[in-house]
C-alpha atoms as a PDB file:
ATOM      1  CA  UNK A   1     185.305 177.438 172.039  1.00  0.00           C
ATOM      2  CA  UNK A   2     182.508 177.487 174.424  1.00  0.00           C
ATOM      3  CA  UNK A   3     180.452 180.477 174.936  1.00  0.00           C
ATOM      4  CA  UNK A   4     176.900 180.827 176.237  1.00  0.00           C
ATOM      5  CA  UNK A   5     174.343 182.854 174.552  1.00  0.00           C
ATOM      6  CA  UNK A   6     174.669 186.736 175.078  1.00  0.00           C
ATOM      7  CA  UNK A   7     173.226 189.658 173.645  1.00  0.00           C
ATOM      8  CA  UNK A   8     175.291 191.609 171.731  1.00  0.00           C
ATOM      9  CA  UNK A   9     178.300 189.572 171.239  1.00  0.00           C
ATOM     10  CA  UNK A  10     178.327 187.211 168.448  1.00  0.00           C
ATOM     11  CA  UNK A  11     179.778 183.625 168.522  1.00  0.00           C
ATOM     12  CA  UNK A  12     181.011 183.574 165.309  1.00  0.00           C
ATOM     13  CA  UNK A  13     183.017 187.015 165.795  1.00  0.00           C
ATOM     14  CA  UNK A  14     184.194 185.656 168.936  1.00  0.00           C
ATOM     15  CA  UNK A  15     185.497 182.611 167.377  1.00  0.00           C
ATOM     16  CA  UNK A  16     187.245 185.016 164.193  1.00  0.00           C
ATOM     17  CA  UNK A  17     188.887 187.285 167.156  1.00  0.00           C
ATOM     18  CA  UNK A  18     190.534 184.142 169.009  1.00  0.00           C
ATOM     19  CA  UNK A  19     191.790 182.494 165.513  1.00  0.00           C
ATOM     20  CA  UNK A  20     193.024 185.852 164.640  1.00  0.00           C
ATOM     21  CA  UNK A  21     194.881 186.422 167.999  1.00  0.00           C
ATOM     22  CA  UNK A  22     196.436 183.039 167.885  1.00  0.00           C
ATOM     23  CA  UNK A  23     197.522 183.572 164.105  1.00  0.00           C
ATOM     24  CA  UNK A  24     198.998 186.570 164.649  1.00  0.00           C
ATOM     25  CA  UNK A  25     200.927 185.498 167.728  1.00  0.00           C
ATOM     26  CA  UNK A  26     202.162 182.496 165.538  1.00  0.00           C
ATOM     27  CA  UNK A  27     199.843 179.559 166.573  1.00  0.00           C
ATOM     28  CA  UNK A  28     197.730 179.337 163.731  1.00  0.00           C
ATOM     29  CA  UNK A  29     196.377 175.663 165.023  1.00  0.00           C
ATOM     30  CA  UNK A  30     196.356 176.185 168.643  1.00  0.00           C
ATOM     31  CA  UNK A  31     192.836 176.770 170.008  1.00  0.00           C
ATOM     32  CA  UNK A  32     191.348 177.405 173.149  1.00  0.00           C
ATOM     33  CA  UNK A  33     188.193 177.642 174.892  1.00  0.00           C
ATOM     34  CA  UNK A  34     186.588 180.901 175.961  1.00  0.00           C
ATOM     35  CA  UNK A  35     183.559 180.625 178.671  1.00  0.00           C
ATOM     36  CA  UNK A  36     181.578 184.012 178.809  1.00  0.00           C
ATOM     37  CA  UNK A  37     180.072 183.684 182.663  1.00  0.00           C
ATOM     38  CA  UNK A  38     178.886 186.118 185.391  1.00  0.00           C
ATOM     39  CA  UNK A  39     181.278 187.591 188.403  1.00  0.00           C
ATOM     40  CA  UNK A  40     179.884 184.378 191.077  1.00  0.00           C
ATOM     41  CA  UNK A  41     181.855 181.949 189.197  1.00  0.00           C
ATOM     42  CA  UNK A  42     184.903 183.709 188.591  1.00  0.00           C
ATOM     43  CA  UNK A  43     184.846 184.325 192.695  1.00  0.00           C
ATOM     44  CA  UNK A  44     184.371 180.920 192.924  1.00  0.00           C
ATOM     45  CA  UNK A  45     187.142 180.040 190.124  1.00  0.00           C
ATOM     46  CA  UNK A  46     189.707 182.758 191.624  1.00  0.00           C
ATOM     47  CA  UNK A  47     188.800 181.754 195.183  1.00  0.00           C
ATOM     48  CA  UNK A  48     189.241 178.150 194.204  1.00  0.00           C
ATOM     49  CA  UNK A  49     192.619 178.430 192.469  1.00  0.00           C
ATOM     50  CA  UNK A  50     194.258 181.850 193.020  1.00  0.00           C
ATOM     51  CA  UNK A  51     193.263 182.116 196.739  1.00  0.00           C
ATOM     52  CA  UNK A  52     191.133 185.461 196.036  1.00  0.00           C
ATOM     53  CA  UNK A  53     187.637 185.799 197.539  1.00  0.00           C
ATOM     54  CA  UNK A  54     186.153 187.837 194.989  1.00  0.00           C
ATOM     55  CA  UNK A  55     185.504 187.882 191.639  1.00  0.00           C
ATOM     56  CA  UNK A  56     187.842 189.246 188.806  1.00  0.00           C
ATOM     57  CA  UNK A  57     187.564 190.431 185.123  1.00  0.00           C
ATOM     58  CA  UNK A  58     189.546 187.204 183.148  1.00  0.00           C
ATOM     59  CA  UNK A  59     190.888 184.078 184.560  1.00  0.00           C
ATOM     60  CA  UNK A  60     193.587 181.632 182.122  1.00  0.00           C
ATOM     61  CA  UNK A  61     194.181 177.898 183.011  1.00  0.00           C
ATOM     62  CA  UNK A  62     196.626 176.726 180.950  1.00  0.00           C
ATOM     63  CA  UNK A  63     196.414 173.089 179.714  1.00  0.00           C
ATOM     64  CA  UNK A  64     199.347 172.950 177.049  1.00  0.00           C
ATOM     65  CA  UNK A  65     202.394 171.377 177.965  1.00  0.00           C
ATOM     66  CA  UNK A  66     206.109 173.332 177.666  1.00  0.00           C
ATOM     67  CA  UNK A  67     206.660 170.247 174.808  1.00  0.00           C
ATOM     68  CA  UNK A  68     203.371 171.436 172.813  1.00  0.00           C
ATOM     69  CA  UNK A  69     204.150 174.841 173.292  1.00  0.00           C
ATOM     70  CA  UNK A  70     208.125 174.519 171.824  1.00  0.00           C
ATOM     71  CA  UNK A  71     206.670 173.532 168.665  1.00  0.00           C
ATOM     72  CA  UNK A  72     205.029 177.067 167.067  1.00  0.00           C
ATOM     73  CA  UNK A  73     202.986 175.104 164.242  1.00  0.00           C
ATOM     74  CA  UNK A  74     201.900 172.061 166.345  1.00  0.00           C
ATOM     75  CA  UNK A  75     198.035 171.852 167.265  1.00  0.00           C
ATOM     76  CA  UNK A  76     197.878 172.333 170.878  1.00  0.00           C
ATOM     77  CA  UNK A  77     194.823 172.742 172.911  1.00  0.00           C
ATOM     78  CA  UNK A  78     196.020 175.807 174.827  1.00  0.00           C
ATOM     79  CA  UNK A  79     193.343 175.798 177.687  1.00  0.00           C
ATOM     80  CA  UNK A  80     190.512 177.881 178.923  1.00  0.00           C
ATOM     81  CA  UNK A  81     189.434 181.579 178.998  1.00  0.00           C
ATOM     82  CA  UNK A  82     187.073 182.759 181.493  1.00  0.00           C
ATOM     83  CA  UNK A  83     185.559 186.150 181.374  1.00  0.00           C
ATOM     84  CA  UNK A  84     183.033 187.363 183.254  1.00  0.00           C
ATOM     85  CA  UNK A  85     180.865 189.533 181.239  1.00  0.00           C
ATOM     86  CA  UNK A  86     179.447 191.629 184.475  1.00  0.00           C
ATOM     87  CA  UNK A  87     182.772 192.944 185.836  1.00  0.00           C
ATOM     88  CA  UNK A  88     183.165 193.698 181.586  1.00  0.00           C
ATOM     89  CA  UNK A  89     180.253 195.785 181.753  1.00  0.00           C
ATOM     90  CA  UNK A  90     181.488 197.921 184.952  1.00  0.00           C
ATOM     91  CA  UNK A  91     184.907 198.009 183.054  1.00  0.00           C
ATOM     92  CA  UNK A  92     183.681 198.995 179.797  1.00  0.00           C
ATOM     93  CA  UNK A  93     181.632 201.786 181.537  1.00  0.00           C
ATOM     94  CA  UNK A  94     184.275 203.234 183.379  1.00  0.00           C
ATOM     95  CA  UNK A  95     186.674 203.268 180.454  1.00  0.00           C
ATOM     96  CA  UNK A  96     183.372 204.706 178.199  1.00  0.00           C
ATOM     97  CA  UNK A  97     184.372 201.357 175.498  1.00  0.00           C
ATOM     98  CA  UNK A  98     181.704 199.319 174.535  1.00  0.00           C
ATOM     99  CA  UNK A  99     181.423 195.990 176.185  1.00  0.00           C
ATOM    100  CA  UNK A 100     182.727 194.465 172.693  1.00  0.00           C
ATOM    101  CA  UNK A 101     185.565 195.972 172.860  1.00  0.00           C
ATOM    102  CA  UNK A 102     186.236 195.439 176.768  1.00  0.00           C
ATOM    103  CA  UNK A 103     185.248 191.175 175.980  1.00  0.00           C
ATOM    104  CA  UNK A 104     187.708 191.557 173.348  1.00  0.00           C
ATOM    105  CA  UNK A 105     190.807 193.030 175.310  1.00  0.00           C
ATOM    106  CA  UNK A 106     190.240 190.541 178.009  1.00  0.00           C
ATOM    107  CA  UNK A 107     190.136 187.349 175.582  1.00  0.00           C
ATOM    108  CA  UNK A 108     193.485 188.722 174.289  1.00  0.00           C
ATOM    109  CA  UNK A 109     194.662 189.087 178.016  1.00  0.00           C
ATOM    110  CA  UNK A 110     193.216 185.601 178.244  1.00  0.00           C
ATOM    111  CA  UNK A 111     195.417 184.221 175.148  1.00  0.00           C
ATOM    112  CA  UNK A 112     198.444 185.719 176.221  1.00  0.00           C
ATOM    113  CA  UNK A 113     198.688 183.930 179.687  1.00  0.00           C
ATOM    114  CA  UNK A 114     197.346 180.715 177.877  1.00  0.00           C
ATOM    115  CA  UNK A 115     200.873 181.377 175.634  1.00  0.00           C
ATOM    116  CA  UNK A 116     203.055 182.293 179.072  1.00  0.00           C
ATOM    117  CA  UNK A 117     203.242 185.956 179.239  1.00  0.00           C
ATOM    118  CA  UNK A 118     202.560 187.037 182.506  1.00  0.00           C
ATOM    119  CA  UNK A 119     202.224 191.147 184.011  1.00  0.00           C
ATOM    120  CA  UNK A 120     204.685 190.074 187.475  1.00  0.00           C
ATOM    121  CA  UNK A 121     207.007 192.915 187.358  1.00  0.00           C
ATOM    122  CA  UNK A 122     206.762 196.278 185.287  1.00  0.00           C
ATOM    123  CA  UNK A 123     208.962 194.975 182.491  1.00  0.00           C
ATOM    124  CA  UNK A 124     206.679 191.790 181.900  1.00  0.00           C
ATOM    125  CA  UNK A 125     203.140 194.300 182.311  1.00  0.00           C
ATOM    126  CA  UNK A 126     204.909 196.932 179.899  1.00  0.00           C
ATOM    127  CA  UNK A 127     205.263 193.636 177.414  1.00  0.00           C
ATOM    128  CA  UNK A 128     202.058 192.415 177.929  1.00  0.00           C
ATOM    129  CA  UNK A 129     200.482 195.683 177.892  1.00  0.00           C
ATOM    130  CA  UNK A 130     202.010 196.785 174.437  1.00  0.00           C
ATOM    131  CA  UNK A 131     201.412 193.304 172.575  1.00  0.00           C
ATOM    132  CA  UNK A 132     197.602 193.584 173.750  1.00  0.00           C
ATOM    133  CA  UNK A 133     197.332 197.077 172.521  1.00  0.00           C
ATOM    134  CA  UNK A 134     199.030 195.631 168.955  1.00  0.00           C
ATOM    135  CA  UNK A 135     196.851 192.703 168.701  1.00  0.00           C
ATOM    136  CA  UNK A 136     193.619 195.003 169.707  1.00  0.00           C
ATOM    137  CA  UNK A 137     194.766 197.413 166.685  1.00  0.00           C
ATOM    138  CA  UNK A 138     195.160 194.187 164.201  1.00  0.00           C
ATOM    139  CA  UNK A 139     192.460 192.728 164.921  1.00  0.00           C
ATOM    140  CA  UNK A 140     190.115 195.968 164.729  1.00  0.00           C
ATOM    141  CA  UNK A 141     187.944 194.632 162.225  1.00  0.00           C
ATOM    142  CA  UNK A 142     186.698 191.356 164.488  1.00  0.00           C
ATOM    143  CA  UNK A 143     186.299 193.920 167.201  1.00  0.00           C
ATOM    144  CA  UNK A 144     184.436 196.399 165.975  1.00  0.00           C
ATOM    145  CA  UNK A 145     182.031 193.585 164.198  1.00  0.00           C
ATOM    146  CA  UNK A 146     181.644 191.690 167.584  1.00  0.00           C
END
């Protein structure tokens, strides 16, 4: 995991909350790297690759193949998380969270695209939307200490 320096949110936390995601989702020696940046280079990033001139809150590239994935306890390098922490901030405000918390819900978002899930149609968002809600109440503890 890559992260860069930033107030408030601890590396080491960071690092417990992504383990903890991937252990309770059943890869307990996948990883994946998590870049904490600013909204320029996710425009740049979702402009780049998603054909969306402006910037967003998370952005997934998935590096595992469907032959790493089939295989639950295999190591696998899933791929990369990008947040970026400003659009975070606006979020967190909005939704009165602290930015902890917001980081936290969009590395899970992150992880679960890394994994496949995807938010397409209503049914797949509903999915997505209750297994982040799940793994935000398991992993309370990493959350509240990050």
């Amino acid at each position: 995991m890559s992260t860069e320096k930033r107030p408030g949110l601890r590396l080491t936390i960071l690092r417990a909350l992504l383990r903890g995601a991937l252990a309770r989702l059943g890869r307990p020696r996948a990883t994946a790297s998590v870049v904490l940046a600013d909204d320029a280079l996710l425009r740049s990033l979702n402009r780049d690759y998603r054909e969306i001139d402006k910037p967003t809150d998370v952005l997934s590239f998935p590096l595992a193949t469907a032959a790493a994935l089939a295989d639950p306890a295999r190591r696998v390098y899933l791929g990369e998380i990008y947040v970026s922490l400003e659009t975070a901030r606006v979020q967190a405000r909005a939704a009165r969270r602290p930015l902890s918390r917001e980081v936290a819900h969009l590395v899970i978002h992150g992880v679960l695209h890394l994994l496949g899930y995807d938010h397409r149609t209503r049914a797949e968002r509903r999915g997505m939307e209750a297994l982040t809600a799940d793994l935000m109440r398991g992993l309370r503890a990493e959350i509240e200490a990050l």
